[in-house]
Protein backbone atom coordinates (compact mmCIF):
# COMPACT_ATOMS: atom_id res chain seq x y z
CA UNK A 1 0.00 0.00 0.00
CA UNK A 2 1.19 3.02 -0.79
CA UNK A 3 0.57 6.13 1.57
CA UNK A 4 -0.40 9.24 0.71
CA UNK A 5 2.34 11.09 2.96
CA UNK A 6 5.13 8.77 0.88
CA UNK A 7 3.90 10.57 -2.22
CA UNK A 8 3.67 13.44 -0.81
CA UNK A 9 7.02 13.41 0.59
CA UNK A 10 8.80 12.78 -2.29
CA UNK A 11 6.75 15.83 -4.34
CA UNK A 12 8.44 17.56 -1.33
CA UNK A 13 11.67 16.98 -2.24
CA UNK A 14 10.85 17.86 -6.15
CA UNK A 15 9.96 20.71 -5.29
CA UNK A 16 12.70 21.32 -3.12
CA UNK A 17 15.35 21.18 -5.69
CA UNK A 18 13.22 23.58 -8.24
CA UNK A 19 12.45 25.91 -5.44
CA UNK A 20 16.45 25.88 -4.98
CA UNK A 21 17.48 26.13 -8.63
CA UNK A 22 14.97 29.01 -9.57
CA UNK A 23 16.27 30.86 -6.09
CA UNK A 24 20.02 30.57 -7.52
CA UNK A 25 19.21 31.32 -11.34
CA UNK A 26 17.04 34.46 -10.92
CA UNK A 27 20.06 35.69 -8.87
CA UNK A 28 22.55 34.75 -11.63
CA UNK A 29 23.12 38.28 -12.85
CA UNK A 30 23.41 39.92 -9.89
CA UNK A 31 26.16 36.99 -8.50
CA UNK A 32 28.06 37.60 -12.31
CA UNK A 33 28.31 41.19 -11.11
CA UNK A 34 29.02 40.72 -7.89
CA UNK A 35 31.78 38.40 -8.82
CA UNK A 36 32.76 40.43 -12.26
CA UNK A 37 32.80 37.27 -14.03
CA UNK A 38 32.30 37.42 -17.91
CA UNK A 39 30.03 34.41 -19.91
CA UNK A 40 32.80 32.19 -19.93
CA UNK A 41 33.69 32.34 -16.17
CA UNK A 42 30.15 32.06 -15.62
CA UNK A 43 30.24 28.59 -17.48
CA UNK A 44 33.06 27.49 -15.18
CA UNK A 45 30.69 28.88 -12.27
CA UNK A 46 28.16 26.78 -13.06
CA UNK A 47 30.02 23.73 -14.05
CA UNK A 48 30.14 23.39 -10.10
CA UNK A 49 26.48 22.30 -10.51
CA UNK A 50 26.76 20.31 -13.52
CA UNK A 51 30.31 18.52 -12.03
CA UNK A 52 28.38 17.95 -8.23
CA UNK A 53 25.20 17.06 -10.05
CA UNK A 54 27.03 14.39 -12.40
CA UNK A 55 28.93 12.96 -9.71
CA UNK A 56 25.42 12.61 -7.36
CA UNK A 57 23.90 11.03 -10.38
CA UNK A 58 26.62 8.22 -11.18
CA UNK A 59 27.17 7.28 -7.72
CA UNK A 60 23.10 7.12 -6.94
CA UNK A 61 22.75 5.22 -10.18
CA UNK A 62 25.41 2.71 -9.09
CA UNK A 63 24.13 2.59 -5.42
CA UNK A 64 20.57 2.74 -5.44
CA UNK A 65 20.05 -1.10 -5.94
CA UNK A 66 22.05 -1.49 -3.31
CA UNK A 67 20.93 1.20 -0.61
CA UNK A 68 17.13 1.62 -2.10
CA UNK A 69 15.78 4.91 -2.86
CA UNK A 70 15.33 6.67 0.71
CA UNK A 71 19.35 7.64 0.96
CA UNK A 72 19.73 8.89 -2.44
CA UNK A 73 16.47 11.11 -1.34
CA UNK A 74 17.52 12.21 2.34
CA UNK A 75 20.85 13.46 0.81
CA UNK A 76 18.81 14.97 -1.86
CA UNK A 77 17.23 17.29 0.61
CA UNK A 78 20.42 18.43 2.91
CA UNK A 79 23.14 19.04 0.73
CA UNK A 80 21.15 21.69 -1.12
CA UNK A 81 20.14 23.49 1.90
CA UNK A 82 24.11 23.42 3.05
CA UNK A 83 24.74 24.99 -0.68
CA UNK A 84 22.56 27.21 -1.22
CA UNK A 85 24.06 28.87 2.25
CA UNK A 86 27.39 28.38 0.84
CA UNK A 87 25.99 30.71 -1.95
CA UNK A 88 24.54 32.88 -0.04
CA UNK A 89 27.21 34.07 2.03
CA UNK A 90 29.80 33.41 -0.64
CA UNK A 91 29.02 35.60 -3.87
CA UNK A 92 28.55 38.50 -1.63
CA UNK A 93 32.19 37.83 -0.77
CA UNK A 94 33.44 37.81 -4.40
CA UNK A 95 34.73 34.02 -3.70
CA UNK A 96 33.77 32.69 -7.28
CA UNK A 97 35.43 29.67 -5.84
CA UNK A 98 33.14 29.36 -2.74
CA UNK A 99 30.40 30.16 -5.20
CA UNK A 100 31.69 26.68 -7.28
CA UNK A 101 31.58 24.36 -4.12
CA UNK A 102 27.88 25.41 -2.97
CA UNK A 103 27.01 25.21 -6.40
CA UNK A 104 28.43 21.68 -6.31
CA UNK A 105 26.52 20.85 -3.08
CA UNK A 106 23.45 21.59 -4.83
CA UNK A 107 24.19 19.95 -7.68
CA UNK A 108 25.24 16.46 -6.23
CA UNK A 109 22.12 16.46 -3.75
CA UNK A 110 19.66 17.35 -6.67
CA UNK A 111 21.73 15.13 -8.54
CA UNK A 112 21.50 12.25 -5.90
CA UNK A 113 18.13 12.72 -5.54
CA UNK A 114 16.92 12.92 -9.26
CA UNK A 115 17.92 9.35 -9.57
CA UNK A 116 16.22 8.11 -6.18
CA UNK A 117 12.97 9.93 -6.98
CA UNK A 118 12.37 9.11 -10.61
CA UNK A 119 13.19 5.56 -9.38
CA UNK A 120 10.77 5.60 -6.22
CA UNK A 121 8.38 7.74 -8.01
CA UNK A 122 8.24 4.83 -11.42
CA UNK A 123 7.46 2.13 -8.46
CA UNK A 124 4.95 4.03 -6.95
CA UNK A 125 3.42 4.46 -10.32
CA UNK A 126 3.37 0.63 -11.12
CA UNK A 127 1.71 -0.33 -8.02
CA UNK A 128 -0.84 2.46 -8.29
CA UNK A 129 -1.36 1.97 -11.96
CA UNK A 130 -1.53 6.18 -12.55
CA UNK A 131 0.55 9.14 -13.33
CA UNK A 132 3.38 9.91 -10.70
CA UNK A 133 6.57 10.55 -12.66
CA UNK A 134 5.06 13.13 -14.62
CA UNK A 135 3.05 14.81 -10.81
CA UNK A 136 6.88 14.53 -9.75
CA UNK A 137 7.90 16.81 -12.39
CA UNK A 138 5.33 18.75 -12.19
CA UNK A 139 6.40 20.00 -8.63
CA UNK A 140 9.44 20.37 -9.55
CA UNK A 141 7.92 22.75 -12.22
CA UNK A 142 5.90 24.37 -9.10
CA UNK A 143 9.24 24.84 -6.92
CA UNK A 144 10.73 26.65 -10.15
CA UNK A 145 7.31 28.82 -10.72
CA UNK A 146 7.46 29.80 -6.95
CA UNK A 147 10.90 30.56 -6.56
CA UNK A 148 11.21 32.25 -9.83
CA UNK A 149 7.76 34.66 -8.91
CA UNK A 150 9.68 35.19 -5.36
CA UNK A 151 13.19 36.02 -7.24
CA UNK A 152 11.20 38.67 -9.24
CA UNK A 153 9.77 40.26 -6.21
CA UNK A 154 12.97 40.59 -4.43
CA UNK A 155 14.98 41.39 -7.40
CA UNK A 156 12.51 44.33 -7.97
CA UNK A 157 12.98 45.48 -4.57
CA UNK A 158 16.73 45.48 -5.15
CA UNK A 159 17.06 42.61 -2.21
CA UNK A 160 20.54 41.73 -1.73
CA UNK A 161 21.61 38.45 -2.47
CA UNK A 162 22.23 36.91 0.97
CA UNK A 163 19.14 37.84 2.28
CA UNK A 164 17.48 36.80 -0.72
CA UNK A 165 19.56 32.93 -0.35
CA UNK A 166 19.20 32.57 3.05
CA UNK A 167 15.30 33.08 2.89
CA UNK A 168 15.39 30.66 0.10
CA UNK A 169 17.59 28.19 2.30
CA UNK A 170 14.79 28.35 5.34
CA UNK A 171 11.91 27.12 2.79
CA UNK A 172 14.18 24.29 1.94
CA UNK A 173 15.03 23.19 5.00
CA UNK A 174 11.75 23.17 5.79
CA UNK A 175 10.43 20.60 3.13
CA UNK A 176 13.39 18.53 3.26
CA UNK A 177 12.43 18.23 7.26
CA UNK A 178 9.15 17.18 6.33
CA UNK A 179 10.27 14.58 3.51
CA UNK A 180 12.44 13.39 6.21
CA UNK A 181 9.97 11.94 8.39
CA UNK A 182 7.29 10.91 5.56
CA UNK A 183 9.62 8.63 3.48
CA UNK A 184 8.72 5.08 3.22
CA UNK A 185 9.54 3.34 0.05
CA UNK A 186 7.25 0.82 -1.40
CA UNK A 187 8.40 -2.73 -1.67
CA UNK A 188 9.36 -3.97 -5.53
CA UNK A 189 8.26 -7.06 -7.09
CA UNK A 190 11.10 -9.53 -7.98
CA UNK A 191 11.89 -12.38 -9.78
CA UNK A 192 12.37 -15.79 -8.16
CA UNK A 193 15.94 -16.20 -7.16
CA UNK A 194 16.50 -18.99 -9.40
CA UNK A 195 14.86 -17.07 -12.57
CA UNK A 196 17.95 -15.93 -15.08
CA UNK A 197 16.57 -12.43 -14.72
CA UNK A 198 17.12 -12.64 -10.93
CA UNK A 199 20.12 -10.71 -11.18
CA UNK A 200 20.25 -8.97 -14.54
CA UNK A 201 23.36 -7.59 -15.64
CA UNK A 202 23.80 -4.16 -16.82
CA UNK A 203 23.90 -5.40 -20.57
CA UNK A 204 20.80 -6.96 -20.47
CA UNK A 205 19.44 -3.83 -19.61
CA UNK A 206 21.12 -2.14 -22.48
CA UNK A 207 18.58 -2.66 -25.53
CA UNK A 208 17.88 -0.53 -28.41
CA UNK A 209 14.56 0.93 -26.73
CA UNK A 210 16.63 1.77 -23.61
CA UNK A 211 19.40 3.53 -24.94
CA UNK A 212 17.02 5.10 -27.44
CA UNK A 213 14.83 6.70 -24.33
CA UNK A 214 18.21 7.58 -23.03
CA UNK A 215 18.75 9.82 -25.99
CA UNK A 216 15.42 11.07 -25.13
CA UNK A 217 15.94 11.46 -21.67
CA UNK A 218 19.24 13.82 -22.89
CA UNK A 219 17.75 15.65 -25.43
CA UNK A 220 14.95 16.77 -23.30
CA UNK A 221 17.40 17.57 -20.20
CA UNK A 222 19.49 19.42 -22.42
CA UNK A 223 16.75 21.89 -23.68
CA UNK A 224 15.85 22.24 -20.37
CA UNK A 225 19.14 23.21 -18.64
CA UNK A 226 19.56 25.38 -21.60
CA UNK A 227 16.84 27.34 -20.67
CA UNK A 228 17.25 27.46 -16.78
CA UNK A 229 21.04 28.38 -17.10
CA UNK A 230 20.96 30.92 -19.65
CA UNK A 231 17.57 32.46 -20.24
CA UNK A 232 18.07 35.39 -17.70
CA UNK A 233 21.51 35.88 -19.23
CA UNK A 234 20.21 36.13 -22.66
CA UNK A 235 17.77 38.77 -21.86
CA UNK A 236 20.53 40.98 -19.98
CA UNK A 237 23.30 40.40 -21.97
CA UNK A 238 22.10 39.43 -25.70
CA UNK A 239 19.00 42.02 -25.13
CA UNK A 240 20.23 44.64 -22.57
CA UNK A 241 17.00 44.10 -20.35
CA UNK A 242 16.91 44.62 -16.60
CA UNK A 243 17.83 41.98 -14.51
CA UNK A 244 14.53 41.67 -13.80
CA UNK A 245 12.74 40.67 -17.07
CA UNK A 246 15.51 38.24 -17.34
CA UNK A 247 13.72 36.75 -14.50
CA UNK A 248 10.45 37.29 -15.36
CA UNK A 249 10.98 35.32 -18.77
CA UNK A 250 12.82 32.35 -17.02
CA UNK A 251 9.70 31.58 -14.77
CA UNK A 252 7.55 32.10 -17.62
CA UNK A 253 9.12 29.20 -18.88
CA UNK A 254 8.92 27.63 -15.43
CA UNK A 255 5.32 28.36 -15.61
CA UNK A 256 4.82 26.85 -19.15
CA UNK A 257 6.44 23.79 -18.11
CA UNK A 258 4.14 23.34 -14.65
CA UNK A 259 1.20 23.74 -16.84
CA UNK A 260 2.51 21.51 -19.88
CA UNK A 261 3.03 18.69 -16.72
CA UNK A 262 0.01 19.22 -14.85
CA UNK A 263 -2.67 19.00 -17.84
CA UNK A 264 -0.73 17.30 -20.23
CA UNK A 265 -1.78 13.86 -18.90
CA UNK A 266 -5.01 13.31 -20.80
CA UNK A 267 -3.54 14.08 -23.80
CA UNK A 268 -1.51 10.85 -23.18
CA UNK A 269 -4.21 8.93 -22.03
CA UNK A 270 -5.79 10.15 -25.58
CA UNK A 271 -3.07 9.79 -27.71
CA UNK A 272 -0.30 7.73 -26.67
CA UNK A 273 2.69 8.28 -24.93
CA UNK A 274 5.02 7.97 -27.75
CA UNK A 275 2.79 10.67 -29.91
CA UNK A 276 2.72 13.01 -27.24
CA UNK A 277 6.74 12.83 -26.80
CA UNK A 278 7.22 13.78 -30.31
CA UNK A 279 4.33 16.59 -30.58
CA UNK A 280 5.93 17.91 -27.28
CA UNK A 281 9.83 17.90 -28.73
CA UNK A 282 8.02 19.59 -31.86
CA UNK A 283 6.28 22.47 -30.42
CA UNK A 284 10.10 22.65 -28.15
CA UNK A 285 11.79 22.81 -31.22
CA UNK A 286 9.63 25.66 -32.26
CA UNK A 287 10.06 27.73 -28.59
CA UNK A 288 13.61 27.73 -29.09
CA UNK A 289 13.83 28.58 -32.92
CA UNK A 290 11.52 31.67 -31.73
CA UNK A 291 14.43 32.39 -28.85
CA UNK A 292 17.03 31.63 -31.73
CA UNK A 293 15.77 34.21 -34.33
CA UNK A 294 13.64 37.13 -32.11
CA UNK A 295 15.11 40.45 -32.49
CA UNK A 296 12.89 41.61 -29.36
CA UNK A 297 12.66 41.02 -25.68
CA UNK A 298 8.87 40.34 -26.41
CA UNK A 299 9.22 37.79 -28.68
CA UNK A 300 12.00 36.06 -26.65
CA UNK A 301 9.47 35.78 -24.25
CA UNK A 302 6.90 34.01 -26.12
CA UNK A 303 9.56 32.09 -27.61
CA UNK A 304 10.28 31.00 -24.01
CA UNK A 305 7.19 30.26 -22.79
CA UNK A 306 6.80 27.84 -26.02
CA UNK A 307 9.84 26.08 -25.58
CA UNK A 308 8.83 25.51 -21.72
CA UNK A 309 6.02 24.15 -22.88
CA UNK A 310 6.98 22.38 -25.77
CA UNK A 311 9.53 20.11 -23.72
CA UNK A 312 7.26 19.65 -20.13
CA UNK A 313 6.33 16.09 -20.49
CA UNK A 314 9.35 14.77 -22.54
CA UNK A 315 11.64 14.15 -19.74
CA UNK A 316 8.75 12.35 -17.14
CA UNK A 317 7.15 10.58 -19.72
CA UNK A 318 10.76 9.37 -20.80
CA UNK A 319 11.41 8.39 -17.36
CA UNK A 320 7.60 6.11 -17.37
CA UNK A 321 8.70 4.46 -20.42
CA UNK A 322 11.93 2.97 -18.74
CA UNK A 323 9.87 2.37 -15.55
CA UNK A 324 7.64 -0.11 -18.04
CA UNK A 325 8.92 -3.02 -16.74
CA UNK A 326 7.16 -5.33 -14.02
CA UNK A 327 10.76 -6.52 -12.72
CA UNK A 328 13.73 -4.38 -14.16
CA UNK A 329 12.04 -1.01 -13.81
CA UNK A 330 14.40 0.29 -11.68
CA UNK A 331 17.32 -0.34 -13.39
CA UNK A 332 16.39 0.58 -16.51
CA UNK A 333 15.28 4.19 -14.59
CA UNK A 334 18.58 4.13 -13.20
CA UNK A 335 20.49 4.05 -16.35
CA UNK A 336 17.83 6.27 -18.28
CA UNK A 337 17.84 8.92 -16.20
CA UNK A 338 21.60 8.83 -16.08
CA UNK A 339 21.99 9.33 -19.46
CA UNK A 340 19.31 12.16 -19.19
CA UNK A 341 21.23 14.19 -16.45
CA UNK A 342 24.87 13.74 -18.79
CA UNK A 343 23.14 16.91 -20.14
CA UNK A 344 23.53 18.98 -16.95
CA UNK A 345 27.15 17.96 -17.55
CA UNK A 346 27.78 19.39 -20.87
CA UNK A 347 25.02 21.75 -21.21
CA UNK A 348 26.45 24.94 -19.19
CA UNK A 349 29.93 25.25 -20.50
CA UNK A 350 29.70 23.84 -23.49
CA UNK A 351 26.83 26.63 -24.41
CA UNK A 352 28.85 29.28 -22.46
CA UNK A 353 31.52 28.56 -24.88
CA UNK A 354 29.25 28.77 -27.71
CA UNK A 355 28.19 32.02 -26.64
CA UNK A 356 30.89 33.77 -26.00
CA UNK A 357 32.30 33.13 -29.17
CA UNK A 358 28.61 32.86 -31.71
CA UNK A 359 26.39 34.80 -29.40
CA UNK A 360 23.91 33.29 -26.77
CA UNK A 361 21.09 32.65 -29.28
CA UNK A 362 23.25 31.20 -31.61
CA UNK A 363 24.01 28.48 -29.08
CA UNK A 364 20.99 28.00 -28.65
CA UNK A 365 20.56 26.10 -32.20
CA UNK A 366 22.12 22.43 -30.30
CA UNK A 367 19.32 21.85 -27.68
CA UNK A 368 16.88 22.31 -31.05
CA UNK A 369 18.97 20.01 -33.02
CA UNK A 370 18.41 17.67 -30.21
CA UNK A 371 14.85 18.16 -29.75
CA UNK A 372 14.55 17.58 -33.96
CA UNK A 373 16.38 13.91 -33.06
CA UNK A 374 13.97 13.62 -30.74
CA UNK A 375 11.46 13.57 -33.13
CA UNK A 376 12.43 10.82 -35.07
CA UNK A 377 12.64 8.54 -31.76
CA UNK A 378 10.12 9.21 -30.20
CA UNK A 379 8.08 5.82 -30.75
CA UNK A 380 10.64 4.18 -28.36
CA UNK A 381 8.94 5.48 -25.61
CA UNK A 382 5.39 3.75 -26.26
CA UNK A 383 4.02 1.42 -23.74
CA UNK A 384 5.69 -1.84 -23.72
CA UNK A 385 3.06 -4.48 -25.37
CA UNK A 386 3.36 -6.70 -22.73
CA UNK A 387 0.75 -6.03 -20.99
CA UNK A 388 2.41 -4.41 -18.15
CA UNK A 389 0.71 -0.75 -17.61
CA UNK A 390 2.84 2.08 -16.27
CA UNK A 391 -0.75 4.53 -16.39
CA UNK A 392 0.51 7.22 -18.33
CA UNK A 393 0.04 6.09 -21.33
CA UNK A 394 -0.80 3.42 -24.14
């Protein structure tokens, strides 16, 4: 049976990490001034997150067979709240370096905990034979939305950045208290001990429709770190807008994608999983052509609000279609979601290279190039014809 306060624990900790990332990107600006750093330092900045995040992410997706979910998810909760401090007394202090290790915290709790939730959440979502992954996104979506709307306000009222951080710390420790105490992981069905899938091997995990929703997974992470890290950067630097409509369009986007997750659900029980993955890295391929091309602040906007929504059920639904499995769903979330979060990795300096030397909106062209390959994969993610149900889709 699985309790309500379980579920609602682990939406806690989704929400927690978006809650933390919005706080920290709406400030981005201001912490680039404050530390003087051009688009290229900024790159190595952030590569703190990307390097803690991919280091969290390998070491959950090797341990989490072995420790279960509720670790990966307990870390997931402190070590952002410990740097997100670090970042709040830090950048004030022009340590760029300080800056890099709370950015790392962050990055290998959220990182930790991506794997243990998506995992957890794809159980939960067996046994209760409804959506979960994509609800678990969805607050994620919500923690952006509300820490994005909270960044605006205080960016507005010229709030400086440790007060701003250390606010934004409180509300964290707050839900990763409650997650704490609510976490009970649901028991997994396995195979008889003498079965030859007892113990299944890595490469037996490995098929074409895996490492095909692994590409998914990637291309979908990679639009989406695209936007988070350099949306309010583009509209400062590639538009000369205040600091604050650079974070006004960012959780625009955040909004787009909380909506795209929340309602997009009957479309898949309508259409299909797999058609809704490719309409979804279609109209995403459109947002950030719009971003690519605008000559306007306005139209960047719009542009960012369609990419947002455009690429809001492409990672979750990704994340289902591994899950599809009435034995090996875990491990084939493990390695999925892996392969998504490699993104994280590559996404921030690779594009901060890419625009300092093309332009931020030129940079922008590789997360649509993905989103295009996405396209053309798409139908790996449809329900396995098994018989074995994940609820989101057919």
């Amino acid at each position: 049976m699985v309790r309500a306060r379980h579920r609602a624990a682990l939406f806690a900790t989704s929400s927690l990490t978006g809650f933390g990332i919005a706080s920290w990107i709406t400030r981005t600006p201001a912490v680039r001034d404050e530390l003087g750093a051009s688009i290229e330092t900024m790159g190595i900045v952030l590569l703190g997150l990307s390097v803690g995040s991919m280091i969290g992410i390998l070491g959950a997706g090797a341990l989490v067979r072995r420790t279960g979910t509720r670790p990966l998810v307990l870390v997931g909760g402190a070590l952002p709240v410990l740097g997100m401090l670090l970042v709040a007394l830090l950048a004030p202090a022009h340590v760029a370096a300080g800056v890099w290790a709370g950015l790392f915290c962050i990055g290998f709790g959220a990182g930790a905990a991506e794997i243990g939730l998506n995992v957890e959440a794809a159980a939960v979502e067996r046994q209760l034979g409804r959506p979960v992954v994509p609800v678990l996104h969805a607050c994620f979506s919500l923690g952006t939305v509300v820490g994005g709307a909270a960044g605006i306000g205080l960016t507005a009222l010229r709030t400086p950045v440790t007060a701003h951080l250390v606010v934004a710390t409180v509300v964290m420790a707050g839900l990763a208290a409650f997650a704490a105490t609510n976490l009970r992981p649901v028991a997994r069905s396995e195979p008889a001990e003498d079965e030859p899938s007892a113990r299944p091997r890595l490469r037996s995990v490995l098929t074409v429709q895996v490492l095909l929703i692994g590409v998914v997974t990637l291309a979908m992470a990679f639009a989406e770190g695209a936007a988070s890290d350099w949306l309010p950067l583009l509209m400062t630097s590639g538009h000369d807008a205040p600091e604050v409509v650079g974070s006004l369009v960012f959780t625009g986007f955040a909004l787009a994608m909380f909506v795209g997750r929340s309602a997009g659900t009957p479309l898949v029980a309508r259409f299909g999983r797999a058609p809704v993955v490719r309409g979804c890295a279609a109209v995403g391929t459109v947002g950030v052509l719009l971003v690519v091309t605008a000559a306007s602040p306005v139209v960047t906007a719009i542009g960012a609000a369609v990419w947002g929504l455009g690429i809001a059920l492409g990672f979750p639904l990704a994340i289902s279609a591994a899950g599809d499995h009435p034995t090996d769903g875990d491990r084939r979330v493990s390695v999925v979601a892996t392969a998504g979060y490699v993104a994280f990795l590559a996404g921030p300096p690779l594009l901060g290279f890419l625009g300092e030397h093309l332009g931020l909106q030129a940079a922008m062209l590789v997360p649509a190039a993905l989103l295009v390959v996405t396209v053309c994969i798409a139908s790996a993610t449809r329900t396995a014809r098994s018989g074995q149900r994940s609820g989101v889709g057919r």
